[in-house]
Protein backbone atom coordinates (compact mmCIF):
# COMPACT_ATOMS: atom_id res chain seq x y z
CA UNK A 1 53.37 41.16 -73.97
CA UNK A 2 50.39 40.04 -71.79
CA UNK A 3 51.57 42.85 -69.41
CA UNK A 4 52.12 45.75 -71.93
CA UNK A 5 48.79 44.88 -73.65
CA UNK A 6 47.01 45.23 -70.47
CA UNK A 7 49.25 48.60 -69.19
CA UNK A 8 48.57 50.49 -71.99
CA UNK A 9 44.62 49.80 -71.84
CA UNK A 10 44.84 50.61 -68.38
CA UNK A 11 46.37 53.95 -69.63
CA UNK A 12 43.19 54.61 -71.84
CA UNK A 13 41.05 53.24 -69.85
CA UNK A 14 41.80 56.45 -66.76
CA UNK A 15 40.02 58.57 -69.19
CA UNK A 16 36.81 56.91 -69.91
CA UNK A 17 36.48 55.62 -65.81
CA UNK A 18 33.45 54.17 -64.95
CA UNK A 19 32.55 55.78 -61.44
CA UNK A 20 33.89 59.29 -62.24
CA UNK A 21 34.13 60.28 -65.96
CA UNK A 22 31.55 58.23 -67.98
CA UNK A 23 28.86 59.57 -64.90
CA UNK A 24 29.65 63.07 -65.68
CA UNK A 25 29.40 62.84 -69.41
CA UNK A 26 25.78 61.24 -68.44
CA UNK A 27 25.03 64.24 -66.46
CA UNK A 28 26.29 66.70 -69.21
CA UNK A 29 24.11 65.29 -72.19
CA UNK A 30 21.29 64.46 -69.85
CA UNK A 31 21.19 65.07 -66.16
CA UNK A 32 18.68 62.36 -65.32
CA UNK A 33 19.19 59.54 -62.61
CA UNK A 34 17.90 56.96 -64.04
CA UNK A 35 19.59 57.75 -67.86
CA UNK A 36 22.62 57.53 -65.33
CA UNK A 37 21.51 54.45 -63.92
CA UNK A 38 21.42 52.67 -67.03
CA UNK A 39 25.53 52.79 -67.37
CA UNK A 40 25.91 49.76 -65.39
CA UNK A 41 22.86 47.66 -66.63
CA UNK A 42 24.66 48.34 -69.94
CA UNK A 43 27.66 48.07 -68.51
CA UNK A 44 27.32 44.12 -66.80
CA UNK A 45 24.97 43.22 -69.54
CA UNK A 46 28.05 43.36 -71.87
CA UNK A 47 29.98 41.74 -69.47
CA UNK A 48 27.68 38.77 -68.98
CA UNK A 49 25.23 37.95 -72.18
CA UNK A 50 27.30 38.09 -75.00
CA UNK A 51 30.34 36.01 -73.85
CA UNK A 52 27.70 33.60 -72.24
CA UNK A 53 26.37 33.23 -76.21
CA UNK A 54 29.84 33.21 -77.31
CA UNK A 55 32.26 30.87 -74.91
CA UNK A 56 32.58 28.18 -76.92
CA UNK A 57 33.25 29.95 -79.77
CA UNK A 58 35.95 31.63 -77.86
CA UNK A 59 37.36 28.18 -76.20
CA UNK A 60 37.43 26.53 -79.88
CA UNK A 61 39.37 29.45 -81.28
CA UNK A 62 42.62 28.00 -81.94
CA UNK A 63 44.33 31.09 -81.05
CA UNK A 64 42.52 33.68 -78.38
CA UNK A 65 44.80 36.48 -79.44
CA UNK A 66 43.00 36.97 -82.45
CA UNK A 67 39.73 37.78 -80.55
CA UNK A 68 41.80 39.97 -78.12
CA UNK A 69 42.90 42.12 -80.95
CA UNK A 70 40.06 41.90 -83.02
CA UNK A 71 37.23 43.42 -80.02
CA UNK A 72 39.82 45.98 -78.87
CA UNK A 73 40.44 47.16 -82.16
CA UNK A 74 36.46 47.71 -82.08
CA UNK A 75 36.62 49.11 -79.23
CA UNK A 76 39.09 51.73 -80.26
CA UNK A 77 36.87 52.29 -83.24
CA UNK A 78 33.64 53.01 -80.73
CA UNK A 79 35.82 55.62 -79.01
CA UNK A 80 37.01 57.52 -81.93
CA UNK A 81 33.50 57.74 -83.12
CA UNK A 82 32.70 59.32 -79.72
CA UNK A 83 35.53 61.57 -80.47
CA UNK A 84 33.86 62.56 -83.87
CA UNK A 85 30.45 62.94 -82.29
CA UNK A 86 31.83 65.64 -79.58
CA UNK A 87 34.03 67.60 -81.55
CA UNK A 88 30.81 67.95 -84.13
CA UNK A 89 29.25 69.64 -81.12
CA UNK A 90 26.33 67.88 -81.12
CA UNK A 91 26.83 67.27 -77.20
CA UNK A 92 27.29 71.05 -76.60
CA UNK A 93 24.56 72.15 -78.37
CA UNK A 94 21.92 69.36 -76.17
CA UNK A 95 20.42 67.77 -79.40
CA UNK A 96 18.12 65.32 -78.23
CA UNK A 97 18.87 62.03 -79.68
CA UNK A 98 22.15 62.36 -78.05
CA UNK A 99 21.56 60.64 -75.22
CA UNK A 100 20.54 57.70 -76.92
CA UNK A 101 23.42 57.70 -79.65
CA UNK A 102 25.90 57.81 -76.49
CA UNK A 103 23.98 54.73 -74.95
CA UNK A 104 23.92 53.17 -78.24
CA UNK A 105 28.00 53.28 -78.37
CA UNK A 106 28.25 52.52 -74.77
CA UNK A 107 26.37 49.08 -74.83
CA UNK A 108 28.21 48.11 -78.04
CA UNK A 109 31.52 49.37 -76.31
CA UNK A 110 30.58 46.70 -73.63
CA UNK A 111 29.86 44.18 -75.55
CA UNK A 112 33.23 44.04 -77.14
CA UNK A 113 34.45 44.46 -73.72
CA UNK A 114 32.66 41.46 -72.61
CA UNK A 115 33.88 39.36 -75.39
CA UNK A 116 37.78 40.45 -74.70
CA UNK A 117 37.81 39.87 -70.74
CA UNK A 118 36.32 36.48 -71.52
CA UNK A 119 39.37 35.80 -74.39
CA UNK A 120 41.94 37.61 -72.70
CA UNK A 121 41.34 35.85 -69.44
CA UNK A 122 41.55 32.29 -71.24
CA UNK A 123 44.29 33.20 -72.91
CA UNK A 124 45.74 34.14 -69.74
CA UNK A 125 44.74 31.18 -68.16
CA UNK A 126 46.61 29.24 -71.19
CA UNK A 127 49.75 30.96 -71.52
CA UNK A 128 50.59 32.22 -67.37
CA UNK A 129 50.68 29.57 -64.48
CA UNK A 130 48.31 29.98 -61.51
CA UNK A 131 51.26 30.56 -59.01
CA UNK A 132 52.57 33.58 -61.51
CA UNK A 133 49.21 35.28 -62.12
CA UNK A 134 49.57 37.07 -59.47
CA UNK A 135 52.27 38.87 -60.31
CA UNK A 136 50.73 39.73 -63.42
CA UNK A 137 48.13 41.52 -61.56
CA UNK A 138 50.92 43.01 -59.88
CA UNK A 139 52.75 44.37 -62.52
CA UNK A 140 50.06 45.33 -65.26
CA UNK A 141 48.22 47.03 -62.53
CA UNK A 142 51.26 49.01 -60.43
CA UNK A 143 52.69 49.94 -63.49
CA UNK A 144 49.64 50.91 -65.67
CA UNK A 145 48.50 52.92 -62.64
CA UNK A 146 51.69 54.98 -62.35
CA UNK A 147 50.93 55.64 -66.25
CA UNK A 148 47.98 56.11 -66.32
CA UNK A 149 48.07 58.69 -63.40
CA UNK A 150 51.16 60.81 -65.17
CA UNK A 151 48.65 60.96 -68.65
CA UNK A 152 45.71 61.71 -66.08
CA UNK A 153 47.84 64.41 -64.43
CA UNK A 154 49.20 66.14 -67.52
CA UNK A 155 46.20 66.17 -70.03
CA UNK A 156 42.90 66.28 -67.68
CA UNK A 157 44.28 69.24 -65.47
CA UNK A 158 43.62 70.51 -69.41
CA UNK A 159 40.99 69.18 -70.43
CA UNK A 160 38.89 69.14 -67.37
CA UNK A 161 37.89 72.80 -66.23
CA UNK A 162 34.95 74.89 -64.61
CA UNK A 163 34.22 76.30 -68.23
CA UNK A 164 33.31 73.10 -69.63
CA UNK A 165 35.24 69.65 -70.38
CA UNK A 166 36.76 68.31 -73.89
CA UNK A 167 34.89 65.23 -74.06
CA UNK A 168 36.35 65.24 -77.36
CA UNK A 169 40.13 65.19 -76.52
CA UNK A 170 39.41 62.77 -73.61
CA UNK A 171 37.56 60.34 -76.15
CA UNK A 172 39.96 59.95 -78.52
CA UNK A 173 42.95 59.98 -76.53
CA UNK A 174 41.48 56.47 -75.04
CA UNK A 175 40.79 55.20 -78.42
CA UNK A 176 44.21 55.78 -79.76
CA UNK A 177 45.66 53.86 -76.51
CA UNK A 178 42.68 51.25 -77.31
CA UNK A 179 44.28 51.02 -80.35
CA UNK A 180 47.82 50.46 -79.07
CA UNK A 181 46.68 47.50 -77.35
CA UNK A 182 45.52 46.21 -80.02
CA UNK A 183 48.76 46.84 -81.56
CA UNK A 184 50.73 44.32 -79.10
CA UNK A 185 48.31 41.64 -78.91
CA UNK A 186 49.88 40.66 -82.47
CA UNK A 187 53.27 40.24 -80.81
CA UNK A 188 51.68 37.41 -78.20
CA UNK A 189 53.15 34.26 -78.97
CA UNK A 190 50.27 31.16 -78.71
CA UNK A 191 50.54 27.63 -79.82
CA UNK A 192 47.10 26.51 -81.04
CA UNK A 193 44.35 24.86 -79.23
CA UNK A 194 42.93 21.57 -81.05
CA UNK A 195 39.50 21.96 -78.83
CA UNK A 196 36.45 20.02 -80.26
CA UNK A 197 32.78 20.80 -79.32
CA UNK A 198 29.69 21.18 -81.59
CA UNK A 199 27.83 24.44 -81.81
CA UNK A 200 24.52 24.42 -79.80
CA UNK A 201 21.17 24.19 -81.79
CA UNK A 202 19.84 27.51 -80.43
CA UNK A 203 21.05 30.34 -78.20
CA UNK A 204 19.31 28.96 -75.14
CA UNK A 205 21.27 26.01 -74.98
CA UNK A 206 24.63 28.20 -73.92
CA UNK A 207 22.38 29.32 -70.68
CA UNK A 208 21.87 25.73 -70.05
CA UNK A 209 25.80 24.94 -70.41
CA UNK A 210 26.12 28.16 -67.25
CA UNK A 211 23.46 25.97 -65.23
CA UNK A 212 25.03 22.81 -65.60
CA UNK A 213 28.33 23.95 -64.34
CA UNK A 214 26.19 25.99 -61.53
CA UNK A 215 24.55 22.83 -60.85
CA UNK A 216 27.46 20.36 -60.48
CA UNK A 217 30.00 22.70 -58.61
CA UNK A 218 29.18 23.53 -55.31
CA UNK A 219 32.06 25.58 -54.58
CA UNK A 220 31.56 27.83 -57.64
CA UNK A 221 28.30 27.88 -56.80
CA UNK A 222 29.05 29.34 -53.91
CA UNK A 223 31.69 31.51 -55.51
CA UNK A 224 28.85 32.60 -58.32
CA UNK A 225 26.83 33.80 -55.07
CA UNK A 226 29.68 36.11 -53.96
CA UNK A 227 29.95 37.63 -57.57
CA UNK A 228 26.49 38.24 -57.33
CA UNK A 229 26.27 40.18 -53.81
CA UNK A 230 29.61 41.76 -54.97
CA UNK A 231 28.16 43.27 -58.40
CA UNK A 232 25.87 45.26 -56.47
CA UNK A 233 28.70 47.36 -56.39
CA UNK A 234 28.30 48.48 -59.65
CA UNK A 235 25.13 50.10 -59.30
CA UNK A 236 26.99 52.89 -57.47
CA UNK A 237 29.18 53.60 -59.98
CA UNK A 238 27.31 56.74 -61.62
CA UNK A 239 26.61 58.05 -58.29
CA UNK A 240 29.71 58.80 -56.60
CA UNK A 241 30.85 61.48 -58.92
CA UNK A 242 27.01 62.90 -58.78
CA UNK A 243 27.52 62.80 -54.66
CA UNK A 244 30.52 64.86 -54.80
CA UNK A 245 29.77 67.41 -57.54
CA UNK A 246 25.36 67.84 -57.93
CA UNK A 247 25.11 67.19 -53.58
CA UNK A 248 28.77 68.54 -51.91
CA UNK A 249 28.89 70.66 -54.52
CA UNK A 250 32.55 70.25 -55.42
CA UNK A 251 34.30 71.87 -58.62
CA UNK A 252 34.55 70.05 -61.81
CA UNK A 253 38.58 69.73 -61.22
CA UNK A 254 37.58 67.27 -58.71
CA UNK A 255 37.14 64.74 -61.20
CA UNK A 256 40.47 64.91 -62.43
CA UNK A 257 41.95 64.50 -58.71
CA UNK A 258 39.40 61.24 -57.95
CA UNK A 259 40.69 59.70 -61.55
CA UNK A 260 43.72 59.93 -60.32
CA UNK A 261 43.25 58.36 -56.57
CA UNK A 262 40.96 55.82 -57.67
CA UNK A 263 43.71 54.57 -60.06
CA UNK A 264 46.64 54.91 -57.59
CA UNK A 265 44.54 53.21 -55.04
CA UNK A 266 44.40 50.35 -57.39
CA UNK A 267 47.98 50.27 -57.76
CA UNK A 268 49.14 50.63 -54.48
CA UNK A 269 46.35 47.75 -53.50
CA UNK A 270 47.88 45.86 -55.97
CA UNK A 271 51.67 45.80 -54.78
CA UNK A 272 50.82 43.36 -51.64
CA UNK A 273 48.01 41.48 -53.29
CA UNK A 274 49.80 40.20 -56.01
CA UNK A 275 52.40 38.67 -54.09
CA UNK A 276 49.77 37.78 -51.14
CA UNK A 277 47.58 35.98 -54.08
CA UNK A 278 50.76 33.82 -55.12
CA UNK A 279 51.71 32.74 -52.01
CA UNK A 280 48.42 32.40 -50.40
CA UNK A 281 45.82 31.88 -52.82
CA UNK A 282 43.10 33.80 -54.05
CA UNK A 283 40.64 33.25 -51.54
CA UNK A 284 42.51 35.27 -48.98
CA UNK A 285 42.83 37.88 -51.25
CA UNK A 286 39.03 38.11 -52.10
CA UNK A 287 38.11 38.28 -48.15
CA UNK A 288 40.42 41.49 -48.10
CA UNK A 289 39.43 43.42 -50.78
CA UNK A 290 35.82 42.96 -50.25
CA UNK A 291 36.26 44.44 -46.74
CA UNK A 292 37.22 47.76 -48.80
CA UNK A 293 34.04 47.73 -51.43
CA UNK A 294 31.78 47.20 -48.81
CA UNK A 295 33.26 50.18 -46.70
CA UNK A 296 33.42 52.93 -49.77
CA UNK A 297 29.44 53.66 -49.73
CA UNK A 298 29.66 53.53 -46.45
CA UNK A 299 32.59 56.29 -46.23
CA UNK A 300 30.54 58.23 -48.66
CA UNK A 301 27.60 58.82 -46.53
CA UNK A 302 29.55 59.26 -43.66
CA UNK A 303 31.62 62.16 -45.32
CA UNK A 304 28.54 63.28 -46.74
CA UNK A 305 27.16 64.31 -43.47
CA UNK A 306 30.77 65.54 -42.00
CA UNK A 307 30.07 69.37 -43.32
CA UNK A 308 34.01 71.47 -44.34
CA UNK A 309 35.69 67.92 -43.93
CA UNK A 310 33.63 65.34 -45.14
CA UNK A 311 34.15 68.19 -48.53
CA UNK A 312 38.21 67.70 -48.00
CA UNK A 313 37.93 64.13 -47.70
CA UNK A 314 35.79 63.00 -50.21
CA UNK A 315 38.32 62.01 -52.71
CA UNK A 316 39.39 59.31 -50.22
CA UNK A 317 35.83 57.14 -51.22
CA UNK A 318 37.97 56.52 -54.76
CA UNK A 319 40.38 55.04 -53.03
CA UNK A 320 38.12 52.42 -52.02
CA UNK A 321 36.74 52.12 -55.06
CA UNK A 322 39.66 51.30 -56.52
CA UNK A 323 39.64 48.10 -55.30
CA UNK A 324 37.52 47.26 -57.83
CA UNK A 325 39.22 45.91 -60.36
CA UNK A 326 41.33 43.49 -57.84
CA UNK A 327 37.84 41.78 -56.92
CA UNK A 328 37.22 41.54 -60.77
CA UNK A 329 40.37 39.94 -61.47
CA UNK A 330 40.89 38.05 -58.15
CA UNK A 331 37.62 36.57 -59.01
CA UNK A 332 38.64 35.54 -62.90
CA UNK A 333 42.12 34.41 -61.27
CA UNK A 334 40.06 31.44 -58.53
CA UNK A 335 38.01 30.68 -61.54
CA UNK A 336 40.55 29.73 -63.34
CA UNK A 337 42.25 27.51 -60.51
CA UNK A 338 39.17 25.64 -59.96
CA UNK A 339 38.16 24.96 -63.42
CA UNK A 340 39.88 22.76 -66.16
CA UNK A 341 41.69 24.76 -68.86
CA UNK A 342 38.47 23.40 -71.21
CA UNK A 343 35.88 24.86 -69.32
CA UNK A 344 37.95 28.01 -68.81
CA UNK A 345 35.72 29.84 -70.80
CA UNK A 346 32.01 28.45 -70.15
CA UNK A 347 33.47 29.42 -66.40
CA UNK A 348 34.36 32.66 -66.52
CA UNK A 349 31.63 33.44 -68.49
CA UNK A 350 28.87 31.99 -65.96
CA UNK A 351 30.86 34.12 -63.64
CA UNK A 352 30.06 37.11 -65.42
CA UNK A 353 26.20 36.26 -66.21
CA UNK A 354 25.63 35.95 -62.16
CA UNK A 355 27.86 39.11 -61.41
CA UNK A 356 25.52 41.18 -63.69
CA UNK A 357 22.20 39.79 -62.73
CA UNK A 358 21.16 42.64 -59.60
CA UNK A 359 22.30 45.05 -62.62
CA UNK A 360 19.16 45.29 -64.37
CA UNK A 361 18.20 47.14 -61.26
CA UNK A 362 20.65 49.31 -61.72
CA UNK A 363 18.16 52.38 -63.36
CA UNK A 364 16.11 51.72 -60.51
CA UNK A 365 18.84 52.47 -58.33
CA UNK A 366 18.99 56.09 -60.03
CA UNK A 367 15.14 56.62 -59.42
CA UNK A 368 15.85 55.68 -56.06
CA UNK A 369 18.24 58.34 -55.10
CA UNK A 370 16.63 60.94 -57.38
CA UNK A 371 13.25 60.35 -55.11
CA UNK A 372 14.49 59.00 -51.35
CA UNK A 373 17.58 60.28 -51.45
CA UNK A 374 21.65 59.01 -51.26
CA UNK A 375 21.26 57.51 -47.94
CA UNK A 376 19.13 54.01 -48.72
CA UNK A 377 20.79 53.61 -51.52
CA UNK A 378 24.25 53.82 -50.50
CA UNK A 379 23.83 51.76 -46.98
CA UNK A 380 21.48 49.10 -48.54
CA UNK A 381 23.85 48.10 -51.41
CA UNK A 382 26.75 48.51 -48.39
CA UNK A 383 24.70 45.62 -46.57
CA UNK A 384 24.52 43.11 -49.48
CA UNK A 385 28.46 43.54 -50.06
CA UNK A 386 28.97 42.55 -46.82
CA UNK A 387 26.99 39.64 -47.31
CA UNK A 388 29.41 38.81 -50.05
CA UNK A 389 32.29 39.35 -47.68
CA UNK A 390 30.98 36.88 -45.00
CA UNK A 391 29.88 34.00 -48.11
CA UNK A 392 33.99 33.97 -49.01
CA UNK A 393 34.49 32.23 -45.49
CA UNK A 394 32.79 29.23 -47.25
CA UNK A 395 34.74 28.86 -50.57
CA UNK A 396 37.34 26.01 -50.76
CA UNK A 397 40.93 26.89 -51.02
CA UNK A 398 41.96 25.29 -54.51
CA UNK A 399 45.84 25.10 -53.33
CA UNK A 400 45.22 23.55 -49.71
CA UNK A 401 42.89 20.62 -50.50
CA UNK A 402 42.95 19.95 -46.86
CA UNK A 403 40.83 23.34 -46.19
């Protein structure tokens, strides 16, 4: 059920993709960089503050499930407002507090988002051994990509046109599949945790639980560092999309094709990396995949500057970034190997405060490549994942003790 729950989000989640749709929905309500830049401040802040407040909460719930289902039945609710909001035609007809309202349901989107990585990875972590998680990745990913590409194929080439976009359609057709998932969490079977810890005195004191476990492990310290350099990444996000259509000037129907590519490059990356993950270990796996974030700015720029076939090749950058989402979970899936199942979730969610940390740079970012240009940008955030490629040569191998 694990799998299903996470295929059919992976369905909805094609239509609402960070780097290519969310970007252009930005750049249809608003236009400006650094409105675009906020996406992933909000974005990682979900990710990182909220579970950070809320991890033990999460690791005393006796069942995780129930927080599973519970923030992705929000999150389903978020996207059906979205739905309403567009078909009104308040969108269409540029009314001003739109912007806001959209950023509004996007950093509450996140937050719920946040909340159900953290859960769903401990309950993960509870209910799948570490030599089989890899073949979770394999499956949820190979065959939610091959889903989610068919759905991509069939309804964007509709929905997604030179005369405009249905937002509308594209919104709600993610929250019903939001809502699906939500749907099979119920049939997860989980025996309940009997977890003791008092509640903290005030909010600051969950910070200080992320620094002690920074402070006494020096291999996830080290593995907190890569996170970091790696979330740079993110800041990209809204840009590639804006690259391609504002600067190459390619048609709208683009996006549907890079949807599509991003999503298949995740599943073909994921056929050999689950299996290389459980026979090899995670580590491994990270050194590879980083090799590919760190080279899709750089393929950007280069095909930026390659005239007629930089143009025919662009789509080819979302194939890189599709690699995404293996870092993300190849990072929760070491976590969890180096940690004890009861500081599974104080772990994962440190992880996510220091991946989200260079984010609140992220608008700046925007103003950057609104004022100096793509170039900077792209090759200085291409240096710093690099960094985070070369820092995984000094993380401990969990399964070899010996290394």
């Amino acid at each position: 059920m694990l799998a299903i729950y996470q295929i059919v989000m992976r369905t909805g989640w094609i239509f609402k993709t960070e780097s290519i749709i969310m970007p252009a929905v930005v750049d249809y309500i608003s236009g400006a960089g650094w409105i675009r830049g906020c996406l992933p401040l909000l974005n990682r802040f979900g990710h990182s503050v909220p579970p950070v407040l809320l991890a033990r909460q999460v690791k005393l719930q006796p069942q995780k499930k129930w927080m599973v289902f519970g923030t992705t039945a929000l999150m389903s609710g978020l996207f059906l407002l979205l739905t309403w909001l567009f078909f009104m035609g308040f969108a269409a007809r540029k009314a001003a507090w739109m912007p806001i309202a959209f950023l509004i349901i996007y950093a509450a989107f996140f937050t719920c988002i946040g909340l159900n990585q953290l859960a769903f990875t401990t309950l993960q972590g509870k209910l799948v051994e570490a030599n089989r998680r890899g073949r979770l990745l394999l499956v949820s990913n190979t065959v939610g990509a091959v889903s989610a590409v068919l759905c991509a194929f069939l309804l964007l080439s509709q929905w997604l046109s030179e005369e405009g976009a249905r937002y509308d359609l594209i919104f709600g057709f993610s929250g019903i599949l939001f809502g699906g998932s939500a749907v099979a969490m119920l049939f997860v079977i989980e025996s309940k945790d009997s977890f003791q810890q008092e509640a903290a005195a005030h909010p600051i004191h969950y910070f200080a639980d992320a620094y002690r476990v920074l402070a006494a492990d020096h291999n996830f310290r080290m593995l907190a560092t890569v996170a970091s350099l790696f979330g740079v990444s993110f800041m990209l996000f809204p840009h590639y999309q804006s690259l391609g259509l504002q600067t190459m000037k390619l048609p709208t129907k683009s996006l549907m094709w890079w949807v599509i590519i991003q999503n298949l490059g995740t599943g073909l990356v994921s056929v050999p990396i689950g299996g290389l993950a459980d026979r090899h270990g995670n580590r491994l796996v990270l050194r590879f995949a980083l090799l590919g974030i760190a080279a899709a700015p750089l393929l950007a720029i280069g095909l930026l500057h390659s005239g007629t076939l930089g143009i025919r090749l662009y789509s080819s950058v979302f194939v890189l970034v599709g690699m995404t989402p293996v870092v993300l979970r190849t990072l929760q899936n070491y976590t969890l190997e180096i940690a004890e199942p009861e500081h599974h979730a104080v772990y994962l969610s440190t992880l996510s405060l220091c991946m989200a940390g260079p984010m609140f740079l992220s608008p700046l970012a925007g103003y950057f490549i609104d004022r100096v240009g793509f170039e900077a940008v792209f090759l200085t955030i291409a240096g710093l994942i690099s960094a985070s490629w070369l820092l995984t040569f000094r993380l401990h191998e969990p399964r070899h003790n010996s290394d």
